[in-house]
Protein backbone atom coordinates (compact mmCIF):
# COMPACT_ATOMS: atom_id res chain seq x y z
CA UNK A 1 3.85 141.90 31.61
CA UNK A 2 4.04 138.30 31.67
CA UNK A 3 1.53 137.80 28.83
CA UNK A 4 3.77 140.21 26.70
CA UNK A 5 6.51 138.43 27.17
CA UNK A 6 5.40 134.96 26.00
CA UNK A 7 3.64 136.35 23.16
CA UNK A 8 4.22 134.40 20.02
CA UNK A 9 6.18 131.42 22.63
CA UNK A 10 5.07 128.27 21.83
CA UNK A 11 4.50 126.91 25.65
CA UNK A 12 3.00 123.47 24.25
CA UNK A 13 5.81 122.56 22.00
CA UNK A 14 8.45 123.89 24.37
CA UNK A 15 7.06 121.36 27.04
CA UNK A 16 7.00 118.32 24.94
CA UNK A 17 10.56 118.90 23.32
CA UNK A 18 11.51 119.94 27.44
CA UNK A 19 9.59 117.00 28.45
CA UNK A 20 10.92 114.46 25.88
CA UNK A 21 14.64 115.13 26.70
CA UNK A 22 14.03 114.62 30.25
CA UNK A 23 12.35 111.41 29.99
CA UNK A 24 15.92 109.99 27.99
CA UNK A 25 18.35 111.84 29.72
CA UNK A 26 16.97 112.16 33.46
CA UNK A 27 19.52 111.86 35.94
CA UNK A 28 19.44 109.01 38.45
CA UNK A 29 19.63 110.31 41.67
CA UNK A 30 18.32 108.64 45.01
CA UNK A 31 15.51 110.64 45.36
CA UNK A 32 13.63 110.27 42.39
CA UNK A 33 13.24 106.43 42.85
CA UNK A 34 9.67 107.28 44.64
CA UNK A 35 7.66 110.08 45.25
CA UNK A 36 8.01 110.21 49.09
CA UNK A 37 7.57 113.66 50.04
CA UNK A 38 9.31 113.37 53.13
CA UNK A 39 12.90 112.16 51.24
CA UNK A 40 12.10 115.00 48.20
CA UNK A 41 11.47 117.70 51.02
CA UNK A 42 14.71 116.22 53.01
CA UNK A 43 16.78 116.31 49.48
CA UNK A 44 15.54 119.60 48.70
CA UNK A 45 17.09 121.23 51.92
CA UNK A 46 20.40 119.27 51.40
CA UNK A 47 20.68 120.92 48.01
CA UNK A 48 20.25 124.21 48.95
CA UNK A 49 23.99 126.22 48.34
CA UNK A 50 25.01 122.54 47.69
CA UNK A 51 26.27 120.65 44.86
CA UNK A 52 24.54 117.26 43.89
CA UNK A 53 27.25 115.11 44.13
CA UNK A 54 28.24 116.49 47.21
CA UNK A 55 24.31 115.99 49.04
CA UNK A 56 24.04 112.28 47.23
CA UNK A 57 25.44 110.65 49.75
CA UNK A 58 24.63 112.80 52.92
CA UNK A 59 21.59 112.00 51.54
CA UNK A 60 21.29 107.90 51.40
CA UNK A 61 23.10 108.30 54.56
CA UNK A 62 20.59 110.64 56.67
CA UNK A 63 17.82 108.38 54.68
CA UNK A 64 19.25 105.01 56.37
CA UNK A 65 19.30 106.72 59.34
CA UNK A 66 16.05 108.48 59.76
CA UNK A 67 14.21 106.33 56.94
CA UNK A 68 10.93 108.29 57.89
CA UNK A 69 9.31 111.45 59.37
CA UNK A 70 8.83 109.54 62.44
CA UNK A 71 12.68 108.10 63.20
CA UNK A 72 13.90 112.20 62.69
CA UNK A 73 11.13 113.69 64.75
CA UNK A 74 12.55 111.51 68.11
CA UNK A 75 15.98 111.54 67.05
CA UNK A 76 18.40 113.86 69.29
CA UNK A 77 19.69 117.05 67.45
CA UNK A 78 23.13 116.52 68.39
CA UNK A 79 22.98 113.14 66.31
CA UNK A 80 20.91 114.79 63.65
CA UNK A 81 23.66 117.41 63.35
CA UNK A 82 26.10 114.80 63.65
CA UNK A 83 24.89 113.28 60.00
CA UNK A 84 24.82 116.92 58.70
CA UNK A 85 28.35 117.34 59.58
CA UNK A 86 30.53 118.80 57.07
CA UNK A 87 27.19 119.62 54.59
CA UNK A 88 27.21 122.82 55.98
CA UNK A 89 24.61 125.53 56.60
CA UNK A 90 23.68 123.22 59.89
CA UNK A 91 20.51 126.08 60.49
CA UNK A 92 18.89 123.74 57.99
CA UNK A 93 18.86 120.92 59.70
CA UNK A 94 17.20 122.21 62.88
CA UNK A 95 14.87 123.63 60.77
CA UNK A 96 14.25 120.95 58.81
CA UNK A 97 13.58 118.65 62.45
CA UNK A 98 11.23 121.45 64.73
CA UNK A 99 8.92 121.83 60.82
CA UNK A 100 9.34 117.51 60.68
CA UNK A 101 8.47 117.05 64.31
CA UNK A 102 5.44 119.60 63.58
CA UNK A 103 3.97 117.72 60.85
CA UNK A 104 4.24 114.72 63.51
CA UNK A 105 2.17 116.65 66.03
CA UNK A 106 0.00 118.64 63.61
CA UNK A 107 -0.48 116.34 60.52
CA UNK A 108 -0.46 113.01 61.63
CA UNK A 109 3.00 112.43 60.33
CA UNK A 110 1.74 113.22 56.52
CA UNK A 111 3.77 116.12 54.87
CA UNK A 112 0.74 118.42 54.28
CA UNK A 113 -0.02 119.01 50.11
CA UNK A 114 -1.13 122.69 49.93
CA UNK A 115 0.89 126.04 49.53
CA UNK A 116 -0.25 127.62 52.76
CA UNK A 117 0.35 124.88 54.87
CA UNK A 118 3.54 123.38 53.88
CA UNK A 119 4.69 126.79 53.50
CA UNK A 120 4.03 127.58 57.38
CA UNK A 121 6.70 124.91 58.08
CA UNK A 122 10.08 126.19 59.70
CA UNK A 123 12.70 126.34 56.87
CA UNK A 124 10.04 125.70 54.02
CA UNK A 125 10.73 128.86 51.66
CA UNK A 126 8.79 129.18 48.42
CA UNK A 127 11.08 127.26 46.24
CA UNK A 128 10.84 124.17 48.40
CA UNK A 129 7.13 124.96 49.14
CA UNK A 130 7.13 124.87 45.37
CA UNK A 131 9.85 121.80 44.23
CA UNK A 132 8.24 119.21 47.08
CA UNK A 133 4.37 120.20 45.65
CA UNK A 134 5.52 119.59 42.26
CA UNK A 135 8.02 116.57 42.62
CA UNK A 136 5.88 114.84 44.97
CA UNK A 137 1.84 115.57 44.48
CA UNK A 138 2.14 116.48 40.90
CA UNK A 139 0.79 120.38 41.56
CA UNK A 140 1.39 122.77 38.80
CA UNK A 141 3.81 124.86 41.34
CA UNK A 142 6.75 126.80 40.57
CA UNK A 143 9.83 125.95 41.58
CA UNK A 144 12.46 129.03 41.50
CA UNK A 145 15.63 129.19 42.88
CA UNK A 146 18.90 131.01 41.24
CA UNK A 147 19.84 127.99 38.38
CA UNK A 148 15.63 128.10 37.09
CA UNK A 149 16.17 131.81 37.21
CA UNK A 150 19.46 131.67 34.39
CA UNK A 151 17.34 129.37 32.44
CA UNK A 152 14.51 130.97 31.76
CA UNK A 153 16.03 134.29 32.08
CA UNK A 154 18.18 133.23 28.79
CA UNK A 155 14.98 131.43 27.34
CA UNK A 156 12.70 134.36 27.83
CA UNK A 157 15.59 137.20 27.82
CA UNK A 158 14.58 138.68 30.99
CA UNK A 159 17.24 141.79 31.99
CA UNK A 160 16.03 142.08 35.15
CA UNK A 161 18.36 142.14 38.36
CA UNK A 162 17.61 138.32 39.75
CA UNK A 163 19.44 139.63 43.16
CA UNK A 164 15.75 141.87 43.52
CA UNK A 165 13.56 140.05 45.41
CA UNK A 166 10.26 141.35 43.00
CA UNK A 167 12.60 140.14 39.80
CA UNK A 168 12.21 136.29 41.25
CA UNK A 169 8.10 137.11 41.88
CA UNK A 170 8.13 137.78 37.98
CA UNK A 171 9.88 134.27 37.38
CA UNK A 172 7.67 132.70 39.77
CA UNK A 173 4.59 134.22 37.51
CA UNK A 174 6.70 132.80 34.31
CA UNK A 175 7.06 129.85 35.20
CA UNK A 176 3.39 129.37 36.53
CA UNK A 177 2.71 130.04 32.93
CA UNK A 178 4.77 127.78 31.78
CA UNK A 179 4.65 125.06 33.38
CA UNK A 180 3.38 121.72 32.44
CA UNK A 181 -0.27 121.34 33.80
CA UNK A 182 -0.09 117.66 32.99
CA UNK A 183 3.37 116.84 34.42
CA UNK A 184 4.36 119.45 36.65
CA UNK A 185 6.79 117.15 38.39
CA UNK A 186 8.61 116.00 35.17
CA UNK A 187 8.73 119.83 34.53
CA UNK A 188 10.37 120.99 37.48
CA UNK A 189 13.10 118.18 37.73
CA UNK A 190 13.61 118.98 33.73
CA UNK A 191 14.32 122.55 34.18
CA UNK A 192 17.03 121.68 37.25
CA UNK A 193 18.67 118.82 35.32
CA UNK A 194 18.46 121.58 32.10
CA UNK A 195 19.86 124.39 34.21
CA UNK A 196 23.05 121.59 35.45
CA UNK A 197 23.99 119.96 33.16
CA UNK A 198 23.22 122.11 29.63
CA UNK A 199 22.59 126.02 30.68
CA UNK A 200 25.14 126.44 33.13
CA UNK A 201 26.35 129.48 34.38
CA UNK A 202 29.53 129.68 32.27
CA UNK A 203 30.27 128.02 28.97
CA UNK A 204 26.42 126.45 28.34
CA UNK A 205 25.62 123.81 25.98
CA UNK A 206 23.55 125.19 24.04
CA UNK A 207 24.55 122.97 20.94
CA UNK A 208 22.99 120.30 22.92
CA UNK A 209 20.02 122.15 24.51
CA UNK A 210 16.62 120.52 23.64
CA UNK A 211 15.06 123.70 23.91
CA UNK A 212 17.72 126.05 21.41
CA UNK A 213 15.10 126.84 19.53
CA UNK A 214 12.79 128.97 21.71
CA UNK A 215 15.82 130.78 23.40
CA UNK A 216 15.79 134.49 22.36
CA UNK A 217 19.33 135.03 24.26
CA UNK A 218 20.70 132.37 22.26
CA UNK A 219 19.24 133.77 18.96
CA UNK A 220 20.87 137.21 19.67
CA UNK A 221 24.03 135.30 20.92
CA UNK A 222 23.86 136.99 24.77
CA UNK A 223 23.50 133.83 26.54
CA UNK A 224 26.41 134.10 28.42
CA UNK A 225 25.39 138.02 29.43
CA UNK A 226 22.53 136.37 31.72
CA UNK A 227 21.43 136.38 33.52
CA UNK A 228 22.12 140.07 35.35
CA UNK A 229 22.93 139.68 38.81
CA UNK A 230 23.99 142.37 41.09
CA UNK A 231 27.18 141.74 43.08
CA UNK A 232 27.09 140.94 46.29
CA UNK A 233 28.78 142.84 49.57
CA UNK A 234 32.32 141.88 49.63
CA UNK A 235 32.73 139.43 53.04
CA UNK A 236 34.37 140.68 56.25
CA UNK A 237 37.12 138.69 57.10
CA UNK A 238 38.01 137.92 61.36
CA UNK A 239 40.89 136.67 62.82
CA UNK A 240 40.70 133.89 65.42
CA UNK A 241 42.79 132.47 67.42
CA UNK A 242 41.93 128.63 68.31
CA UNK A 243 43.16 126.74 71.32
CA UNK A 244 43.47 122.67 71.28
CA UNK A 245 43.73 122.55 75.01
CA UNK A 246 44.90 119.21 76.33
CA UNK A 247 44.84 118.09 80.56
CA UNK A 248 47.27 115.35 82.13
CA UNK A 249 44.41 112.97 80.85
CA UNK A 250 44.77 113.13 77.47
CA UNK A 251 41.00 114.85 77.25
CA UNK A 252 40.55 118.00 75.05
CA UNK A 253 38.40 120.90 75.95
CA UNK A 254 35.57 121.65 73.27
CA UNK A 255 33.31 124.40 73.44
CA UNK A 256 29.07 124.07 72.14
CA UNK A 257 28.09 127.08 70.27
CA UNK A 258 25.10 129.49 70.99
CA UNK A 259 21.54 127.72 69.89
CA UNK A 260 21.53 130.67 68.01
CA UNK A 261 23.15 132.68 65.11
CA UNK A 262 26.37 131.11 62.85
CA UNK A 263 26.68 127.24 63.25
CA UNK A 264 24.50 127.13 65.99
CA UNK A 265 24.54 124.08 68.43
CA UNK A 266 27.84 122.79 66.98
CA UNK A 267 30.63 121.97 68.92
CA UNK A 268 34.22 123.77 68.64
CA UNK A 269 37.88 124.44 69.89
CA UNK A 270 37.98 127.24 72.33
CA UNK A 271 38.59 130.31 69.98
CA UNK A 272 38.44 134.35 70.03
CA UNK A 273 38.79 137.40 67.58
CA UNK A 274 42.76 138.26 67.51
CA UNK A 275 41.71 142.12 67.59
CA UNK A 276 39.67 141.65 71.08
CA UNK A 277 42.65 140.74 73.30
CA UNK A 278 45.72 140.24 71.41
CA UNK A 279 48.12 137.19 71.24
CA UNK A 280 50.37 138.36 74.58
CA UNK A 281 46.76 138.39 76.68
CA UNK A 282 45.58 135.23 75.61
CA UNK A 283 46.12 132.81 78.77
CA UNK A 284 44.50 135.84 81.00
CA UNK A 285 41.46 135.80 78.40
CA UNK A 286 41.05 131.94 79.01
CA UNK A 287 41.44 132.21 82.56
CA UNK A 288 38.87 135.27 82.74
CA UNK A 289 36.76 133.76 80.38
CA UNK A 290 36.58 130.14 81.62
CA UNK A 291 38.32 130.27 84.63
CA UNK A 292 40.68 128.06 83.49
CA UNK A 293 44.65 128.20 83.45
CA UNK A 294 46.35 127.27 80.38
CA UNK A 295 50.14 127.12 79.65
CA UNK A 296 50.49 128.31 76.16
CA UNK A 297 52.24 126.38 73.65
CA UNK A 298 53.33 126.08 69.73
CA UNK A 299 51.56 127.53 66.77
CA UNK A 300 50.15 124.61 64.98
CA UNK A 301 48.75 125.50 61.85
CA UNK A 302 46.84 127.88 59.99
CA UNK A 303 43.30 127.35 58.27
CA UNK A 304 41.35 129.79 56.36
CA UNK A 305 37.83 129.57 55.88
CA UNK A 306 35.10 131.04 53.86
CA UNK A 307 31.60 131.09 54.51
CA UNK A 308 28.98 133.45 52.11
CA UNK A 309 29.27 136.61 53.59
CA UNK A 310 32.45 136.01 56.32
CA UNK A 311 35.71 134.74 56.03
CA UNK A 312 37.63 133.13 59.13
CA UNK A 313 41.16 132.89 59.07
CA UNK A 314 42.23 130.41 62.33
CA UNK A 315 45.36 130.39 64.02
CA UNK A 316 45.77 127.21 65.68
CA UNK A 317 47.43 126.94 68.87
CA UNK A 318 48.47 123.86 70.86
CA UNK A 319 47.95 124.61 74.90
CA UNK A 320 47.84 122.31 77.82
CA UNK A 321 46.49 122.87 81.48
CA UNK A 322 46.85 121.16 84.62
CA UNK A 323 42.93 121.17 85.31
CA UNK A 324 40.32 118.51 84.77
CA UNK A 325 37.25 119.64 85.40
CA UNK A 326 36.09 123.21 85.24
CA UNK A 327 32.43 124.64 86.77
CA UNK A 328 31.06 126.07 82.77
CA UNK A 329 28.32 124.43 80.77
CA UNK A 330 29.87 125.65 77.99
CA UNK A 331 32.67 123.63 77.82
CA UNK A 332 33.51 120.14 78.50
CA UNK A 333 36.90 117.76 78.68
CA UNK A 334 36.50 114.78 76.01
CA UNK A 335 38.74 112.03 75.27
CA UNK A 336 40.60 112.31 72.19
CA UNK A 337 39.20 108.95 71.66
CA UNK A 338 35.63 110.23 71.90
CA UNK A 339 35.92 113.86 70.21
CA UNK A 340 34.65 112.74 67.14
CA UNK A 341 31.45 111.90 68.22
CA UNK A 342 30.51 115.27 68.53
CA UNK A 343 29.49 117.54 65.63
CA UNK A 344 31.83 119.99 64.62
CA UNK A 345 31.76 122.37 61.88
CA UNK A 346 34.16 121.88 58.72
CA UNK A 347 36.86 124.16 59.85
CA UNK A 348 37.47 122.44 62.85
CA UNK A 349 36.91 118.92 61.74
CA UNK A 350 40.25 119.99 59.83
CA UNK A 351 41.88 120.17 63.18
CA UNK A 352 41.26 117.39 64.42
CA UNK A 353 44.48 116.08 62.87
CA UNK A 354 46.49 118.16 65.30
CA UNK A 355 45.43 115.93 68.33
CA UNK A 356 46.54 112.73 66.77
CA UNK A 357 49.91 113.46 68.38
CA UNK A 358 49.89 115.20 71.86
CA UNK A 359 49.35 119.19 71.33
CA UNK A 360 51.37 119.38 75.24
């Protein structure tokens, strides 16, 4: 199938004119200054689900702190997933660490440069397997995630369903085709600055495209019908209520997450599904639940927020107790002064404006 489809496609030219525009327009971004495989594989993670400008300076940032695989292998998680704080998807960043702190153990500290290998590493999925062989040793290896997948599915006019996992195998064959066997790296990098900046998912460029000429969507004007994508399950949205409990000491309680599951290892504001125990139960929850009393207090605020498959909608309460100390690992009483030093996931880093003032 994939020789049918690139009959009579001119792979050569389509390189050079591919390869050409890259080399004037090529975006600067921090890592592309060097071919370090350890700051390509660590950008590579950041950008997953996130934008570029966003990661750019996560990036230098996490980089100045943990310059080399070495400096992140010893470094505390709680610290590492303070830096990832507010970049979201923190499962990334422990993966990234246990596969960083493996190639310290099982590679001598170098990234390891073939397919099997780097793809045994925690959080290494084909795509990155693919981008870090490419970007940094130069291997003809495909990269494909969803923006390569709208490129060449307009360039090649491939109908398939790219929500299937066996429709990105096929891309991963096209591109492998493709690709250039002389500058895979250039290659890769071309297609992603292509697919953000020119053939983007609404509106492209394609007046500007370097590569107009060998797109068959664009010749039969149905480049903005791909590519096909199923849509996905709607998300389930859950009530919470969250409590900024403050003691006679001006300490808040804060809560660390499960190692496992959503936002694992994170630290939060005491909170519970609304449906579980209802808003007239909610001191005897905390007490039951903790073993703490609480004296209820004003409704703060409201936040709402969305992850890919679950929406949270947070109603913040202000509560104060009379205790300081309670017998749970789970929780602990921190200075207001001091709260930020833990990691906390965006929606309640949004909270923390509430205990500027006294919540009592």
């Amino acid at each position: 199938m994939t020789d049918q489809l690139l009959n009579n496609f001119n792979s050569l030219q389509f390189q050079n004119d591919l390869l050409r525009w890259y080399t004037e327009t090529k975006r600067d971004l921090p890592w592309r200054k060097e071919r370090d495989p350890y700051k390509i594989w660590v950008s590579e993670i950041m950008l997953q689900q996130t934008k570029v400008d966003t990661v750019i300076p996560y990036f230098n940032h996490f980089i100045d702190k943990y310059p080399n695989l070495y400096e992140l292998a010893a470094a505390d998680q709680q610290d590492v997933l303070k830096s990832w704080e507010g970049l979201g998807y923190y499962s990334r960043a422990r993966n990234l660490q246990n596969a960083v702190r493996e190639v310290v153990e099982e590679y001598g500290g170098e990234v390891p440069s073939t397919p099997k290998e780097l793809g045994s590493l925690k959080g290494i999925g084909p795509y990155t397997q693919g981008a870090i062989l490419s970007i940094a040793f130069n291997q003809p290896e495909p990269a494909v995630d969803g923006n390569v997948m709208r490129v060449f599915s307009r360039i090649l006019k491939i109908e398939e369903d790219i929500a299937r996992q066996r429709t990105k195998k096929l891309f991963e064959g096209y591109v492998r085709e493709l690709i250039s066997k002389e500058d895979p790296s250039s290659f890769n990098q071309a297609i992603m600055d292509l697919g953000a900046t020119i053939c983007t998912p609404k509106s492209p460029a394609c007046m500007f495209c370097p590569v107009q000429e060998y797109c068959r969507a664009f010749a039969e004007g149905i480049q903005e019908e791909l590519p096909i994508k199923k849509k996905a399950k709607k998300q389930k949205t859950i009530a919470y209520v969250v409590l900024l409990i403050e003691n006679e000491n001006g300490e808040f309680i804060i809560e660390k997450r499960s190692e496992n599951g959503l936002l694992a290892s994170l630290w939060q504001f005491p909170m519970v599904p609304i449906e579980e125990i209802g808003m007239g139960h909610l001191e005897n929850w905390v007490y039951s639940e903790y073993g703490l009393r609480i004296n209820l207090n004003q409704q703060l605020g409201k936040l709402k927020h969305v992850f890919s498959h679950l929406i949270w909608k947070l109603e913040i309460f202000g509560a104060s107790t009379d205790q300081t100390a309670i017998d749970d690992d789970r929780i602990i009483f921190v200075d207001r002064s001091d709260i930020t030093n833990y990691p906390f996931p965006v929606s309640h880093q949004k909270m923390l404006k509430y205990i500027t003032n006294s919540t009592k």
